[in-house]
PDB file of N, CA and C in Angstrom:
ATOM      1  N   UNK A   1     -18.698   0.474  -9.890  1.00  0.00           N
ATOM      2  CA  UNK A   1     -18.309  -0.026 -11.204  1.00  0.00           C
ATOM      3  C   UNK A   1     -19.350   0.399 -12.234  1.00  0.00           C
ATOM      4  N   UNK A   2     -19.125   0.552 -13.276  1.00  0.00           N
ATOM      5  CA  UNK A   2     -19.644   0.982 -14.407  1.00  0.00           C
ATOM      6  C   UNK A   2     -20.890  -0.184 -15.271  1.00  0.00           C
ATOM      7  N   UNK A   3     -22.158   0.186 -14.829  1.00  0.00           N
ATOM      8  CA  UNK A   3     -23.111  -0.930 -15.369  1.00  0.00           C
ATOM      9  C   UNK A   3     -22.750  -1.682 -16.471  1.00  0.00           C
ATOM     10  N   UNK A   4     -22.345  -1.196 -17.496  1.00  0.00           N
ATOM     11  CA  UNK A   4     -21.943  -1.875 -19.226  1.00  0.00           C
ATOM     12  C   UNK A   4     -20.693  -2.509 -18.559  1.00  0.00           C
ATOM     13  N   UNK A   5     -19.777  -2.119 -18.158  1.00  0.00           N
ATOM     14  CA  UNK A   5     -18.513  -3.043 -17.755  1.00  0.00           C
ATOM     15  C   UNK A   5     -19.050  -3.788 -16.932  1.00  0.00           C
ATOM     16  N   UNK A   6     -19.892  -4.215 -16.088  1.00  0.00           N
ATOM     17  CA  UNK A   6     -19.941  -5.122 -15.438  1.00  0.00           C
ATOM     18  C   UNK A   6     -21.272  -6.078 -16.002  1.00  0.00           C
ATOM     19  N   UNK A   7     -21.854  -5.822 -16.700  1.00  0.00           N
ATOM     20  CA  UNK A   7     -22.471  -6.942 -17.832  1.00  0.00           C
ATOM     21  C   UNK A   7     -21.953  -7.504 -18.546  1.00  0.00           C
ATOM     22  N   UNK A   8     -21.003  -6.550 -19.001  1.00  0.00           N
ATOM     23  CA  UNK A   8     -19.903  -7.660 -20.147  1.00  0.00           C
ATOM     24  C   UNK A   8     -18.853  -8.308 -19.260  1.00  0.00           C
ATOM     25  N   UNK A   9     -18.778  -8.194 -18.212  1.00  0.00           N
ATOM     26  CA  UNK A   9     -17.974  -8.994 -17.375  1.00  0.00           C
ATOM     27  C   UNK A   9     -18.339 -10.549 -17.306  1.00  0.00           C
ATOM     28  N   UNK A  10     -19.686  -9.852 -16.315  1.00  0.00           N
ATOM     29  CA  UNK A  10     -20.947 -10.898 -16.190  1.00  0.00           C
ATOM     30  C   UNK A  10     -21.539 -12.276 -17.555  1.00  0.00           C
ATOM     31  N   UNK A  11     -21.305 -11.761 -18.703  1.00  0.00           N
ATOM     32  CA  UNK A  11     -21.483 -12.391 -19.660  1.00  0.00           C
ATOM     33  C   UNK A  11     -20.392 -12.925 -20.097  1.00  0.00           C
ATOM     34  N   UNK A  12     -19.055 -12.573 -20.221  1.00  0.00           N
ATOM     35  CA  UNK A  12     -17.911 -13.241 -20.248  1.00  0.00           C
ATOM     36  C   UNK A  12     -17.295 -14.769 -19.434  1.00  0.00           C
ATOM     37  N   UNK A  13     -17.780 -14.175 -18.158  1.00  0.00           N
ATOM     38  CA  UNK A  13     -17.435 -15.089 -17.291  1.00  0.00           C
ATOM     39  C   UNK A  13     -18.718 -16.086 -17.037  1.00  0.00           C
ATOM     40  N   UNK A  14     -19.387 -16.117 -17.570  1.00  0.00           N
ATOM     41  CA  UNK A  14     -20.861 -16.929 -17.345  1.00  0.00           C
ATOM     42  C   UNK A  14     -21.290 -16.793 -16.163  1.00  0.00           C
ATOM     43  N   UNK A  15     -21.684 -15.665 -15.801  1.00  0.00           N
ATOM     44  CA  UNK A  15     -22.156 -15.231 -14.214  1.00  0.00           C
ATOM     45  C   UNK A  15     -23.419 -14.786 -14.873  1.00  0.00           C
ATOM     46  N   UNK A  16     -23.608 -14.010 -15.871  1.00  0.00           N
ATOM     47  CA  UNK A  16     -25.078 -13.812 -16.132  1.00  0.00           C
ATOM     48  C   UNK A  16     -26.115 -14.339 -16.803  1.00  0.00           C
ATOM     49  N   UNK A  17     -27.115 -14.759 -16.210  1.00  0.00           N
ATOM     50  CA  UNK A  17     -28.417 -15.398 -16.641  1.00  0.00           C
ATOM     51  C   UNK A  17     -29.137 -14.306 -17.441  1.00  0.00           C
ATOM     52  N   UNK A  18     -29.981 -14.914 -18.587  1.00  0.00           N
ATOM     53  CA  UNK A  18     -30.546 -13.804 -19.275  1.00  0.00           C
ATOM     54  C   UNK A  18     -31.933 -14.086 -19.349  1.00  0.00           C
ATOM     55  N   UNK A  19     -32.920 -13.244 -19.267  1.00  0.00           N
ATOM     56  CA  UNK A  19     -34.636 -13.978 -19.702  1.00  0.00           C
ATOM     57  C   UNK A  19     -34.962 -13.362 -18.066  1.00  0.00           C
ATOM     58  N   UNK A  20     -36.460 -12.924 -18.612  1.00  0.00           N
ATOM     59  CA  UNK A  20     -37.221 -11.834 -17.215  1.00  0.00           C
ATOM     60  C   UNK A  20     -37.474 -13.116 -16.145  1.00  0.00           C
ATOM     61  N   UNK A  21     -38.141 -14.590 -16.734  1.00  0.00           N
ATOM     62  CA  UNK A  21     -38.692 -15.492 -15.622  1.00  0.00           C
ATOM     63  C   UNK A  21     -37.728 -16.201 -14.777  1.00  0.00           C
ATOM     64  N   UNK A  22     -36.221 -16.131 -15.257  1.00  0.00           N
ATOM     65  CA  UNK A  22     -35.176 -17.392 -15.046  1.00  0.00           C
ATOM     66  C   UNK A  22     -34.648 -16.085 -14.061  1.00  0.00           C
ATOM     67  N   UNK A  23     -34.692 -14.681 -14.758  1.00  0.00           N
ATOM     68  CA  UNK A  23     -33.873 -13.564 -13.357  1.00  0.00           C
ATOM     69  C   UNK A  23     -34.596 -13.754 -12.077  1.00  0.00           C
ATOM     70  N   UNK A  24     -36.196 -13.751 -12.471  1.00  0.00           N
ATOM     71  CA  UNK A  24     -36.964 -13.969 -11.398  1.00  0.00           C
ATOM     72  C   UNK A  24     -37.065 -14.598 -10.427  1.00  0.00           C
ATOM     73  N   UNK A  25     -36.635 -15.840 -11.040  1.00  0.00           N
ATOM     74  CA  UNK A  25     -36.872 -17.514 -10.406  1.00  0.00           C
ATOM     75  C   UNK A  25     -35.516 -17.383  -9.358  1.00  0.00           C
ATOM     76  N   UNK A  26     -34.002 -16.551 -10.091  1.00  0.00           N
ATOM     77  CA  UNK A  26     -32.493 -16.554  -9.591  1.00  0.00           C
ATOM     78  C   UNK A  26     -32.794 -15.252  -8.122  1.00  0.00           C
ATOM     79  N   UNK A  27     -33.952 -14.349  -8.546  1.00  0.00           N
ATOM     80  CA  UNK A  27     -34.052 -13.368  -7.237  1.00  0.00           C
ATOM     81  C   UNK A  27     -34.813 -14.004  -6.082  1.00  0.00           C
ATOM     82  N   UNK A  28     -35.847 -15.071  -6.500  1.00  0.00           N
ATOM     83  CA  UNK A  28     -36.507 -15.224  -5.682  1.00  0.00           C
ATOM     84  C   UNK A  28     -36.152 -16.186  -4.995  1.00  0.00           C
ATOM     85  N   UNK A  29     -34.713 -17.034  -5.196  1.00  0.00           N
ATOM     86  CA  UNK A  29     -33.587 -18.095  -4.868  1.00  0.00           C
ATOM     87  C   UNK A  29     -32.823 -17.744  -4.278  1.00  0.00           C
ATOM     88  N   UNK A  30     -32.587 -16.235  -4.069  1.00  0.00           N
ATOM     89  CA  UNK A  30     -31.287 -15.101  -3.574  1.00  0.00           C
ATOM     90  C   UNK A  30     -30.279 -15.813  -4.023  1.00  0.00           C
ATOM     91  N   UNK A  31     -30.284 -16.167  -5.656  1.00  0.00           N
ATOM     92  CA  UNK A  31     -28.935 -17.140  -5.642  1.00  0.00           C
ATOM     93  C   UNK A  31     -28.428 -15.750  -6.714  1.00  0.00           C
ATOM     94  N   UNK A  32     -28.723 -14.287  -6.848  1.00  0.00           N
ATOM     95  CA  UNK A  32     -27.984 -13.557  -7.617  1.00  0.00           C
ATOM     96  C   UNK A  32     -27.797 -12.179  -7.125  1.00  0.00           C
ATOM     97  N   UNK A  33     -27.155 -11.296  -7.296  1.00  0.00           N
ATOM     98  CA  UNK A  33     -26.661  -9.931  -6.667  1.00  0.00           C
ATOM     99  C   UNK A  33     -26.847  -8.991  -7.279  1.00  0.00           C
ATOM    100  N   UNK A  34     -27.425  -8.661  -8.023  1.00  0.00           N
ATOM    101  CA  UNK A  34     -27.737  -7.679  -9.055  1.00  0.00           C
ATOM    102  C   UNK A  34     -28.694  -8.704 -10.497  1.00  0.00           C
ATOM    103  N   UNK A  35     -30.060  -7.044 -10.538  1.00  0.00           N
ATOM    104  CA  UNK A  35     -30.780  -7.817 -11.761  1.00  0.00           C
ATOM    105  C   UNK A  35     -30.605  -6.220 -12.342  1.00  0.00           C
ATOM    106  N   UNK A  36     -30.409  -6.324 -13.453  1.00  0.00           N
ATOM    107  CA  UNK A  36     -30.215  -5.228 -14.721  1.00  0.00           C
ATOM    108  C   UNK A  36     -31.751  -5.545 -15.887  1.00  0.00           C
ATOM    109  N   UNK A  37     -32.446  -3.982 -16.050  1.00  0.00           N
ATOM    110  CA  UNK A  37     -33.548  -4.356 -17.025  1.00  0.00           C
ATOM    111  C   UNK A  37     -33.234  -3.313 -17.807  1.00  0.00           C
ATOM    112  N   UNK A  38     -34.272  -3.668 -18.895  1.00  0.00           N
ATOM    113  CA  UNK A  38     -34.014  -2.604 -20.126  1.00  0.00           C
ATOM    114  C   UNK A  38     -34.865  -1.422 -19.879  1.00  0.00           C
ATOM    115  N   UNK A  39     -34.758  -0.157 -20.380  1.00  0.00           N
ATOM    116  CA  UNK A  39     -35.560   0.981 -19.975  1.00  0.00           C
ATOM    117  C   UNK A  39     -36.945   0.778 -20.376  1.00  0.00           C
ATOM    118  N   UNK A  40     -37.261  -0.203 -21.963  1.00  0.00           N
ATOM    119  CA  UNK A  40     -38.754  -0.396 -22.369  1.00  0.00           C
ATOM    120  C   UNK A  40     -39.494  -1.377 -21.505  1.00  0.00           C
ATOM    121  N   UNK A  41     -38.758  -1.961 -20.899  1.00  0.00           N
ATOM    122  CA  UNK A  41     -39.465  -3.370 -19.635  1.00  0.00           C
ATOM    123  C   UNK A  41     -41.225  -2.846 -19.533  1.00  0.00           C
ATOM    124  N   UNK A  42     -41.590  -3.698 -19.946  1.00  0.00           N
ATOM    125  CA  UNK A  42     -43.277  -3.605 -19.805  1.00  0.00           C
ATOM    126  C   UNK A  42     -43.483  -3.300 -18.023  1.00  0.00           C
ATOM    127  N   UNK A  43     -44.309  -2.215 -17.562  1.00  0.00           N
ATOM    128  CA  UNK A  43     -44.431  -1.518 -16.565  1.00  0.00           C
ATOM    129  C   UNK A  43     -44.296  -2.655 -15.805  1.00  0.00           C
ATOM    130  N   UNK A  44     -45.703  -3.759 -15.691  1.00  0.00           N
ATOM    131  CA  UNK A  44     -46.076  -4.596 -15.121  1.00  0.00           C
ATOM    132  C   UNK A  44     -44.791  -6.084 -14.432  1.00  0.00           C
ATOM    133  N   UNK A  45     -44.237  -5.968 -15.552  1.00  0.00           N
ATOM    134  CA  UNK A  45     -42.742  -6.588 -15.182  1.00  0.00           C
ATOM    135  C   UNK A  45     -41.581  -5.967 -14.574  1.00  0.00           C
ATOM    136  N   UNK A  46     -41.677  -4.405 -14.715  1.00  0.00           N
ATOM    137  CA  UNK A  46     -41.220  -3.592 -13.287  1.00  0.00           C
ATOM    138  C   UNK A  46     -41.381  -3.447 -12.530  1.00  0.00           C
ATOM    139  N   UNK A  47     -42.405  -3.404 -12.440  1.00  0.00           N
ATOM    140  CA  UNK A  47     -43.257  -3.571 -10.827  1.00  0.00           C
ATOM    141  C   UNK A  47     -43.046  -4.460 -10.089  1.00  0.00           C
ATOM    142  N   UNK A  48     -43.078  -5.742 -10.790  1.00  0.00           N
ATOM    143  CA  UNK A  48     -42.656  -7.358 -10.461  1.00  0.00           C
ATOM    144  C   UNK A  48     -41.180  -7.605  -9.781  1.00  0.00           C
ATOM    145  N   UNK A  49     -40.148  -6.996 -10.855  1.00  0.00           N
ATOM    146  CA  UNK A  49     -39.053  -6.567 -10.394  1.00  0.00           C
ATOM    147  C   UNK A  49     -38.849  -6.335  -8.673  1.00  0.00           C
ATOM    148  N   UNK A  50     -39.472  -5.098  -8.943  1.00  0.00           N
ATOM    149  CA  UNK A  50     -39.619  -4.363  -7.717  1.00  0.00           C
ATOM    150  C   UNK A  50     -40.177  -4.805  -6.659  1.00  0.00           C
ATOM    151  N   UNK A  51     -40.972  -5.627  -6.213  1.00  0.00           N
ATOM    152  CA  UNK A  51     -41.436  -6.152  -5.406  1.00  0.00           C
ATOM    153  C   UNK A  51     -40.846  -7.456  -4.728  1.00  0.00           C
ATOM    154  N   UNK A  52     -39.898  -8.237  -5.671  1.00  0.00           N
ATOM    155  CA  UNK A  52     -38.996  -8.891  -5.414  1.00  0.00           C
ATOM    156  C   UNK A  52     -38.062  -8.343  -4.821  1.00  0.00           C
ATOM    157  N   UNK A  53     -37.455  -6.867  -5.545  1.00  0.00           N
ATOM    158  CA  UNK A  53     -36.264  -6.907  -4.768  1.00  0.00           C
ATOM    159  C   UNK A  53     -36.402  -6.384  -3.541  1.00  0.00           C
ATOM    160  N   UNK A  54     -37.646  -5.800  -3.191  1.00  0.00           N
ATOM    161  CA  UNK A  54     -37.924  -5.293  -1.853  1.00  0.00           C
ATOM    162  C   UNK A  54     -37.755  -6.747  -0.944  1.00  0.00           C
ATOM    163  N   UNK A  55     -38.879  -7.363  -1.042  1.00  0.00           N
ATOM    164  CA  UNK A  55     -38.653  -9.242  -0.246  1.00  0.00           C
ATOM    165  C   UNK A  55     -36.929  -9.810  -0.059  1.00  0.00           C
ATOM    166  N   UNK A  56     -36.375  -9.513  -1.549  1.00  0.00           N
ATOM    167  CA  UNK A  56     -35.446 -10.055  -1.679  1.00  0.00           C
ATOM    168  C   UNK A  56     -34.007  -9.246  -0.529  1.00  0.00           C
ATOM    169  N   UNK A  57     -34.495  -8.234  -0.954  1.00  0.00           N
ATOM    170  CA  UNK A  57     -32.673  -7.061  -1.009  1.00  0.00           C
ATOM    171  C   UNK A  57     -32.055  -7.294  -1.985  1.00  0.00           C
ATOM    172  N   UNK A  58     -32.887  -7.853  -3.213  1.00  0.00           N
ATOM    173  CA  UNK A  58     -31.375  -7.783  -4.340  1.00  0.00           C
ATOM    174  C   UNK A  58     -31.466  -6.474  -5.189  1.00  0.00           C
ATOM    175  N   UNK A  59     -30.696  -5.546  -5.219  1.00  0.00           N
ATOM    176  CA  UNK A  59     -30.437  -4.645  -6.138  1.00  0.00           C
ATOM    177  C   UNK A  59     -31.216  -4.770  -7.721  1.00  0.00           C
ATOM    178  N   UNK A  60     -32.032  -3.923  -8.267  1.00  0.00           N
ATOM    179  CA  UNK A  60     -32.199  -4.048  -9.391  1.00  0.00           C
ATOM    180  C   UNK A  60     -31.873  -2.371 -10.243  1.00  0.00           C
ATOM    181  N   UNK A  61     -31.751  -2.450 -11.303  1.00  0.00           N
ATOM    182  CA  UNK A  61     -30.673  -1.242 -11.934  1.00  0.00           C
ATOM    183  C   UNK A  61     -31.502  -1.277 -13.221  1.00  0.00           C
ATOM    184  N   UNK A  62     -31.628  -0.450 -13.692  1.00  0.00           N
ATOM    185  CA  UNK A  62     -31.811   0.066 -15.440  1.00  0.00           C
ATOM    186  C   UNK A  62     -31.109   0.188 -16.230  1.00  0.00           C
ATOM    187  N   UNK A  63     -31.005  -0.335 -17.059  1.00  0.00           N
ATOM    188  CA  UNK A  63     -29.791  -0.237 -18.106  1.00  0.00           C
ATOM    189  C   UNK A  63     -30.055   0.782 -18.870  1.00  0.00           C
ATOM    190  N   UNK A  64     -29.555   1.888 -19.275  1.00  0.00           N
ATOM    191  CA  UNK A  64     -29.679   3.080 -19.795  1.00  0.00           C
ATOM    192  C   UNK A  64     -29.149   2.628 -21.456  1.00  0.00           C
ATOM    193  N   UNK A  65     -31.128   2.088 -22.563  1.00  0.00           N
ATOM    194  CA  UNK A  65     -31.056   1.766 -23.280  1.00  0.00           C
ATOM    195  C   UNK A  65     -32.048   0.929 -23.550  1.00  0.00           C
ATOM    196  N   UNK A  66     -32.394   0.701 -24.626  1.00  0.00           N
ATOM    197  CA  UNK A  66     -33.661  -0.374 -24.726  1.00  0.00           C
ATOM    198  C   UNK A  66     -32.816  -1.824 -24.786  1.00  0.00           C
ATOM    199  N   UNK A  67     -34.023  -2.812 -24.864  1.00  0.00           N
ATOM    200  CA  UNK A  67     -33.954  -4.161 -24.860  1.00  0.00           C
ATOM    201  C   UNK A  67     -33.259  -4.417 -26.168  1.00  0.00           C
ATOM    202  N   UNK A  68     -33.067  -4.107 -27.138  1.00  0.00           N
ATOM    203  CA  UNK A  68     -32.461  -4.534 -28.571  1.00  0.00           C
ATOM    204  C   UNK A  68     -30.677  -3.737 -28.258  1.00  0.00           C
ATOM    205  N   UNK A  69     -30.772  -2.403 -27.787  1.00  0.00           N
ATOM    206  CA  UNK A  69     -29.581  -1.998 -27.241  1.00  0.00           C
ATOM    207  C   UNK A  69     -28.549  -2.841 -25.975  1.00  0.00           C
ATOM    208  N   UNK A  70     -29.585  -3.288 -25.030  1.00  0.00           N
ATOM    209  CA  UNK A  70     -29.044  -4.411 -24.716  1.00  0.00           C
ATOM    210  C   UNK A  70     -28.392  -5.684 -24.722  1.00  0.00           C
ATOM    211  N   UNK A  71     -29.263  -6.661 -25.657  1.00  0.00           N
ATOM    212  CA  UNK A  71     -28.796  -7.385 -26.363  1.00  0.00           C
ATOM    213  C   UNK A  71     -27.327  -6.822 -27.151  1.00  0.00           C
ATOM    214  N   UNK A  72     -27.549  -5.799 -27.947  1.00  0.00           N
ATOM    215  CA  UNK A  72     -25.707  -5.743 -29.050  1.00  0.00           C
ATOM    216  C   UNK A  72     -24.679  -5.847 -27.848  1.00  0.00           C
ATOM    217  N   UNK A  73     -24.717  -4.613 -26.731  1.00  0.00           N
ATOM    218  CA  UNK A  73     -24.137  -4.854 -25.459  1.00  0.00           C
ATOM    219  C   UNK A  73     -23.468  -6.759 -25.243  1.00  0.00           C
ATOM    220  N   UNK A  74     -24.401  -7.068 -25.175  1.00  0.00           N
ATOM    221  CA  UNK A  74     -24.677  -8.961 -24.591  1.00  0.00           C
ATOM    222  C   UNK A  74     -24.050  -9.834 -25.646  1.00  0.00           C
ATOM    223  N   UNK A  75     -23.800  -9.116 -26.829  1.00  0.00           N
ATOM    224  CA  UNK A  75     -23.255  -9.731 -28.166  1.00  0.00           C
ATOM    225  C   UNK A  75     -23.751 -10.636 -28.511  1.00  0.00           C
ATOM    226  N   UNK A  76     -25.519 -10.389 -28.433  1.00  0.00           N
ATOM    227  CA  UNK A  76     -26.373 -11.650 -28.778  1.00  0.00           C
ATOM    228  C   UNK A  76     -27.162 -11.109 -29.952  1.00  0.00           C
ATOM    229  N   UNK A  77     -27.917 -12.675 -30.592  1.00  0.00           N
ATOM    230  CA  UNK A  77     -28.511 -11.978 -31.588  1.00  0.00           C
ATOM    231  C   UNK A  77     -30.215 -11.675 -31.608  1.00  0.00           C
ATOM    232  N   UNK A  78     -30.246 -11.469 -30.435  1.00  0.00           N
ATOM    233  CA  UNK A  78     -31.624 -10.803 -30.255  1.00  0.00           C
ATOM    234  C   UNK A  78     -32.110  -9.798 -29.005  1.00  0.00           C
ATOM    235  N   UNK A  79     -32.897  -9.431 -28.616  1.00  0.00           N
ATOM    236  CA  UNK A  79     -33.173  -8.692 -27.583  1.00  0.00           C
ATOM    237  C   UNK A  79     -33.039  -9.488 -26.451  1.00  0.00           C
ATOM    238  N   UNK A  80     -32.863  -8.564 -25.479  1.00  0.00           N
ATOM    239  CA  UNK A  80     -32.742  -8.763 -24.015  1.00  0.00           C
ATOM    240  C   UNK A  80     -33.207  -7.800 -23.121  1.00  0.00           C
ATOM    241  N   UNK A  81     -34.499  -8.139 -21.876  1.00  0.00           N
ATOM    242  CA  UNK A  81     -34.833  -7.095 -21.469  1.00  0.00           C
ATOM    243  C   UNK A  81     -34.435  -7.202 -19.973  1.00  0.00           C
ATOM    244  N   UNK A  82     -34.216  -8.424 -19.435  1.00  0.00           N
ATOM    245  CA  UNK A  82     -33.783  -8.318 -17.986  1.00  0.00           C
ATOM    246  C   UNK A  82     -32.239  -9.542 -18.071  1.00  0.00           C
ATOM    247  N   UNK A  83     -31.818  -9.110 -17.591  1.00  0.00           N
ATOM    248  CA  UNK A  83     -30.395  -9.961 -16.758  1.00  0.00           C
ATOM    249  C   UNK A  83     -30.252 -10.319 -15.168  1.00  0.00           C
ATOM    250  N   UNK A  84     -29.736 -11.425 -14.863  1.00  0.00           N
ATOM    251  CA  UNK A  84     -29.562 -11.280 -13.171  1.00  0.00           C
ATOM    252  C   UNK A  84     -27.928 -11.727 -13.621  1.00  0.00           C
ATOM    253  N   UNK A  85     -27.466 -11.137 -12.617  1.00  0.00           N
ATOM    254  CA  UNK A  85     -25.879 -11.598 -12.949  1.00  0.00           C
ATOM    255  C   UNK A  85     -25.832 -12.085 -11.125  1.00  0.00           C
ATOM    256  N   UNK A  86     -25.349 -13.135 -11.424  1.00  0.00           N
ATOM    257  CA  UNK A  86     -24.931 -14.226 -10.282  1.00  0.00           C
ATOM    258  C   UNK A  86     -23.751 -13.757  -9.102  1.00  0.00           C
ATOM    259  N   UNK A  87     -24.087 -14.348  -8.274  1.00  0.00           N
ATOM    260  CA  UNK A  87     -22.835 -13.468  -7.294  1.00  0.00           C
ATOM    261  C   UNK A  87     -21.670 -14.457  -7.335  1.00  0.00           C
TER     262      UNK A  87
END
């Protein structure tokens, strides 16, 4: 499935959580199936990412676009740099 179609899915249907600590808290809960970040994600919070989803197995993906590009995506009115969308 197509990353942007399935965020706006995810956000439609209230399956996706938004904010880097609450995706974190949802990977490190295995209560979600996919975490989506923005391409500017501060290294150090990629890394973080990444190390979770290794422990975890949850999939994490790049959203091809910055954090403010994200957000319009999210039809919110501010930036967004990580998502976990819920299984």
């Amino acid at each position: 499935m197509d990353l942007n179609k399935e965020i706006i899915s995810a956000i439609k249907t209230k399956k996706a959580v938004i904010g880097t600590k609450e995706s974190m808290l949802l990977m490190k809960n295995k209560k979600c199936k996919l975490v989506v970040f923005a391409q500017n994600l501060p290294v150090e919070l990629k890394e973080e990412l990444e190390n979770i989803s290794k422990m975890t197995n949850i999939p994490i993906k790049m959203f091809n676009g910055t954090n403010k590009e994200l957000g319009i995506l999210c039809k919110k009115p501010f930036n967004i740099s990580v998502i976990a969308i819920k299984g």
